[in-house]
Protein backbone atom coordinates (compact mmCIF):
# COMPACT_ATOMS: atom_id res chain seq x y z
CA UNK A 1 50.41 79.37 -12.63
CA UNK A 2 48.96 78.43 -16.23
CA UNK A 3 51.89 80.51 -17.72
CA UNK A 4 54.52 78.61 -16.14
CA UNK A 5 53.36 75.32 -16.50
CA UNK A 6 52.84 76.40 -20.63
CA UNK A 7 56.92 77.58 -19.98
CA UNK A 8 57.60 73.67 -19.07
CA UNK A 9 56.14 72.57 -22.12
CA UNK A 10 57.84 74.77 -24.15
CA UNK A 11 60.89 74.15 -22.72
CA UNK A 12 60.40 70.27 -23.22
CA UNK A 13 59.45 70.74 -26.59
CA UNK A 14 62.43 73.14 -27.26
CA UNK A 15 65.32 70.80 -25.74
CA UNK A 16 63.25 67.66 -28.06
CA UNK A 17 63.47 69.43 -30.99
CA UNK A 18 66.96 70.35 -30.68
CA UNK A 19 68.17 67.10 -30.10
CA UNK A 20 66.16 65.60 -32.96
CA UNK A 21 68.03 67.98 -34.89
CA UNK A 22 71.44 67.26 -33.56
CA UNK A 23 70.70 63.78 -34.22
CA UNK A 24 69.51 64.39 -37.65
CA UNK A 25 72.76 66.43 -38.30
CA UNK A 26 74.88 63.70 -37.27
CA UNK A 27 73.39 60.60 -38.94
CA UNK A 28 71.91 61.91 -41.79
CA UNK A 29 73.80 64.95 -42.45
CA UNK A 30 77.15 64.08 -41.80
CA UNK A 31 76.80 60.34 -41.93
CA UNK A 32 77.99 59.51 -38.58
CA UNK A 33 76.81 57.27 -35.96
CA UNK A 34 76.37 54.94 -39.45
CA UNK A 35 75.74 51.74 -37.44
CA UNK A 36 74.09 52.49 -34.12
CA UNK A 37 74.51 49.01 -32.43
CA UNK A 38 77.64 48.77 -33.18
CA UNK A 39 78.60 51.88 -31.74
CA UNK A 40 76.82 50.87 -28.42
CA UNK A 41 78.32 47.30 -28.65
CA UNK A 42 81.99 48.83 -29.34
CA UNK A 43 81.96 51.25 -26.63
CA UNK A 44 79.69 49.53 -23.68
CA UNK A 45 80.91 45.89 -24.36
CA UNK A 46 83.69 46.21 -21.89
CA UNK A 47 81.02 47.59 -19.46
CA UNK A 48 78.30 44.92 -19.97
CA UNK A 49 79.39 41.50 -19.13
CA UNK A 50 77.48 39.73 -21.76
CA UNK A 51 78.66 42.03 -24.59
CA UNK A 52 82.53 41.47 -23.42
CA UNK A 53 82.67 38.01 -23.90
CA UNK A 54 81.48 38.19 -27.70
CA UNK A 55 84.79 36.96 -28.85
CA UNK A 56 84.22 37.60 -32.64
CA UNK A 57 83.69 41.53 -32.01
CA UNK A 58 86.47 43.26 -32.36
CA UNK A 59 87.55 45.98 -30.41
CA UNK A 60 87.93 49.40 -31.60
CA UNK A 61 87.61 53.18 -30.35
CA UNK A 62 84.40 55.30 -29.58
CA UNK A 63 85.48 57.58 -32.31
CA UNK A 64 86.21 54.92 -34.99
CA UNK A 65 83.08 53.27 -34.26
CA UNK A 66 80.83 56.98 -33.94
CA UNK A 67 82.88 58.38 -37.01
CA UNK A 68 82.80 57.42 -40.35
CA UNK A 69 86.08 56.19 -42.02
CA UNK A 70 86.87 58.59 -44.73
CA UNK A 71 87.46 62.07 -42.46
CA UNK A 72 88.55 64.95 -45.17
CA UNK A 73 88.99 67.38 -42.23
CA UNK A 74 91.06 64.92 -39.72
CA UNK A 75 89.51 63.40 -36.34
CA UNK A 76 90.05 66.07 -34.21
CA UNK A 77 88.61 69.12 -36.09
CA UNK A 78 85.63 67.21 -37.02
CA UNK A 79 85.12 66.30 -33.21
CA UNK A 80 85.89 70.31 -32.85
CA UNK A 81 82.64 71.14 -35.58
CA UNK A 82 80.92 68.25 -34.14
CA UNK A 83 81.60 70.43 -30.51
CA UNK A 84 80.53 73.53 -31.67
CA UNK A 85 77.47 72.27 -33.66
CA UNK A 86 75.89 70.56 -30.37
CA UNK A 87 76.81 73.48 -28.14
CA UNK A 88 75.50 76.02 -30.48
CA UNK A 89 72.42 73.73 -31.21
CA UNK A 90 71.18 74.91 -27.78
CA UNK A 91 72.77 78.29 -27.92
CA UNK A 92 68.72 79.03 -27.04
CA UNK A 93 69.16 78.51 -23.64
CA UNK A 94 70.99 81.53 -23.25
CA UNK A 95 67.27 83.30 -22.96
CA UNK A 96 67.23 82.28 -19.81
CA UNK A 97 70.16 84.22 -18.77
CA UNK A 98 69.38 86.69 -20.78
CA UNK A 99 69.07 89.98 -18.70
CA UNK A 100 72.40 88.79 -16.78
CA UNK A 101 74.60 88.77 -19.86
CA UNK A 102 73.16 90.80 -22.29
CA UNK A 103 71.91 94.36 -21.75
CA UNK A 104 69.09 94.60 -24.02
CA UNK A 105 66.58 91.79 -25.42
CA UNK A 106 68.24 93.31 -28.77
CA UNK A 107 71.27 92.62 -28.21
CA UNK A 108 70.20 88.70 -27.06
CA UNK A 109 68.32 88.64 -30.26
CA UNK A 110 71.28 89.68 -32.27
CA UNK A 111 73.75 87.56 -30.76
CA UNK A 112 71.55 84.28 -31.26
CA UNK A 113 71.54 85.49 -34.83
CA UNK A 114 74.83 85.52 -35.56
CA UNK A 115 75.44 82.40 -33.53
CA UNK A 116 73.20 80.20 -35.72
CA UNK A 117 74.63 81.95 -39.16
CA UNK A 118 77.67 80.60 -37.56
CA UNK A 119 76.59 77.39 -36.54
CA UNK A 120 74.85 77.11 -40.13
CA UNK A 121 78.66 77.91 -41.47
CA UNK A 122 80.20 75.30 -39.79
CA UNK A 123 77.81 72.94 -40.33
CA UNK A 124 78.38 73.18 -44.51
CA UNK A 125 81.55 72.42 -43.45
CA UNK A 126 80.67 68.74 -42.83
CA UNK A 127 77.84 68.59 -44.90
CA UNK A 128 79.66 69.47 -47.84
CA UNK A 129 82.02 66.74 -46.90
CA UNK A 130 79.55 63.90 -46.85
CA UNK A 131 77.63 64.73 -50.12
CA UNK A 132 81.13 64.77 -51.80
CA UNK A 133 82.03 61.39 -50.43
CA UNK A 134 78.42 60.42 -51.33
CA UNK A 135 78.76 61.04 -55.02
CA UNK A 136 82.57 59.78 -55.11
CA UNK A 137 80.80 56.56 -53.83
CA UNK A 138 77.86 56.79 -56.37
CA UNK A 139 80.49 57.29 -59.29
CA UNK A 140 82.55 54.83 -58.56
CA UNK A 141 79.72 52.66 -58.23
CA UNK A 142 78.13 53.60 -61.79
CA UNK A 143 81.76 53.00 -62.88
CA UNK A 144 82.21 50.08 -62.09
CA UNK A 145 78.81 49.07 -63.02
CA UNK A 146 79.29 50.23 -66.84
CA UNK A 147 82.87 48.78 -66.95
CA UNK A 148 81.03 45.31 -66.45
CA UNK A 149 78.74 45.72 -68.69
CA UNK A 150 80.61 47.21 -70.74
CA UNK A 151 82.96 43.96 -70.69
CA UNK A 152 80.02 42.00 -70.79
CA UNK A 153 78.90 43.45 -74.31
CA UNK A 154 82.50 43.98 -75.55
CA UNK A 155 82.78 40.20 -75.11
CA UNK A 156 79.31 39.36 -76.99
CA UNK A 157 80.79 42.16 -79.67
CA UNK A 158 84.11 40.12 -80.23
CA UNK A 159 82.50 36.55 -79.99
CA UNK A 160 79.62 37.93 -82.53
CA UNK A 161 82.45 39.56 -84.44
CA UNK A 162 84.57 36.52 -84.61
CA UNK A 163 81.51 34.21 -85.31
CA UNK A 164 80.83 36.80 -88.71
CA UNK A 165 84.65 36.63 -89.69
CA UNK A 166 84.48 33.00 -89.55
CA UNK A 167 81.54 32.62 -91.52
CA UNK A 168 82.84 34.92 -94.21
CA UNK A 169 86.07 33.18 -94.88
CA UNK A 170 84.05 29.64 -94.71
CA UNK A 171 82.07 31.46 -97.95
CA UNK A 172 84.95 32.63 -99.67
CA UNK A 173 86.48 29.00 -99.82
């Protein structure tokens, strides 16, 4: 009896940490789900009366409020890795159904395996994805940052510059 109960717990403790995970992989992984609230406010707040007559929200899509707006691999194949990656996330339940499809523990063992290198493969797909619009971001941003201060000191360069030039030719007279 002790044995099954300790099965529960595992379980429970199985299907929490592979939703943590999931949730992990989509927010700060992938950078999805960027804005939680508004996600829930854009999709329920034509269920929930008092979110539907917000008149300054503006309506848009699940996916354009879930996803995040720069997509390298389109909307739909994303949604496909985004498929595989939550089904494959719990590919561990197949233990339980273990004997009926697979006809050794080995062969369950191996076919987890390769599952999660797969999963893992698919995975870098988007991950890869977000770091590189991550540092476009951060480039842009240390761009733009030393173009303004580079302006900034190219303007105190000329004005101390000029100021020099004019006191010279006031000495020459």
């Amino acid at each position: 009896m002790v044995a099954k109960q300790l099965e529960y717990v595992l379980i429970i403790l199985m299907i929490i940490n592979a939703t943590y995970c999931l949730i992990w992989d989509l927010v700060m992984d992938w950078g999805m789900l960027d804005n939680p609230s508004e996600v829930i406010s854009q999709t329920l707040g034509p269920c929930v009366p008092a979110m539907a007559s917000m008149p300054e929200m503006k309506r848009v899509g699940c996916m354009d409020a879930a996803l995040r707006p720069r997509l390298r691999f389109g909307t739909a194949l994303t949604l496909v890795i985004v498929m595989i990656d939550i089904i494959l996330r719990y590919s561990w339940t197949l233990r339980f159904v273990e004997r009926a499809i697979f006809p050794s523990n080995d062969a369950y063992i191996i076919c987890t395996e390769f599952l999660e290198v797969f999963r893992r493969a698919v995975w870098n797909l988007l991950r890869v994805e977000w770091e590189h619009i991550k540092q476009t971001r951060a480039a842009k941003r240390m761009d733009v940052n030393v173009s303004s201060t580079m302006m900034g000191d190219n303007v105190n360069a000329t004005s101390s510059t000029m100021g020099i030039r004019h006191t010279l030719s006031r000495e020459r007279r």
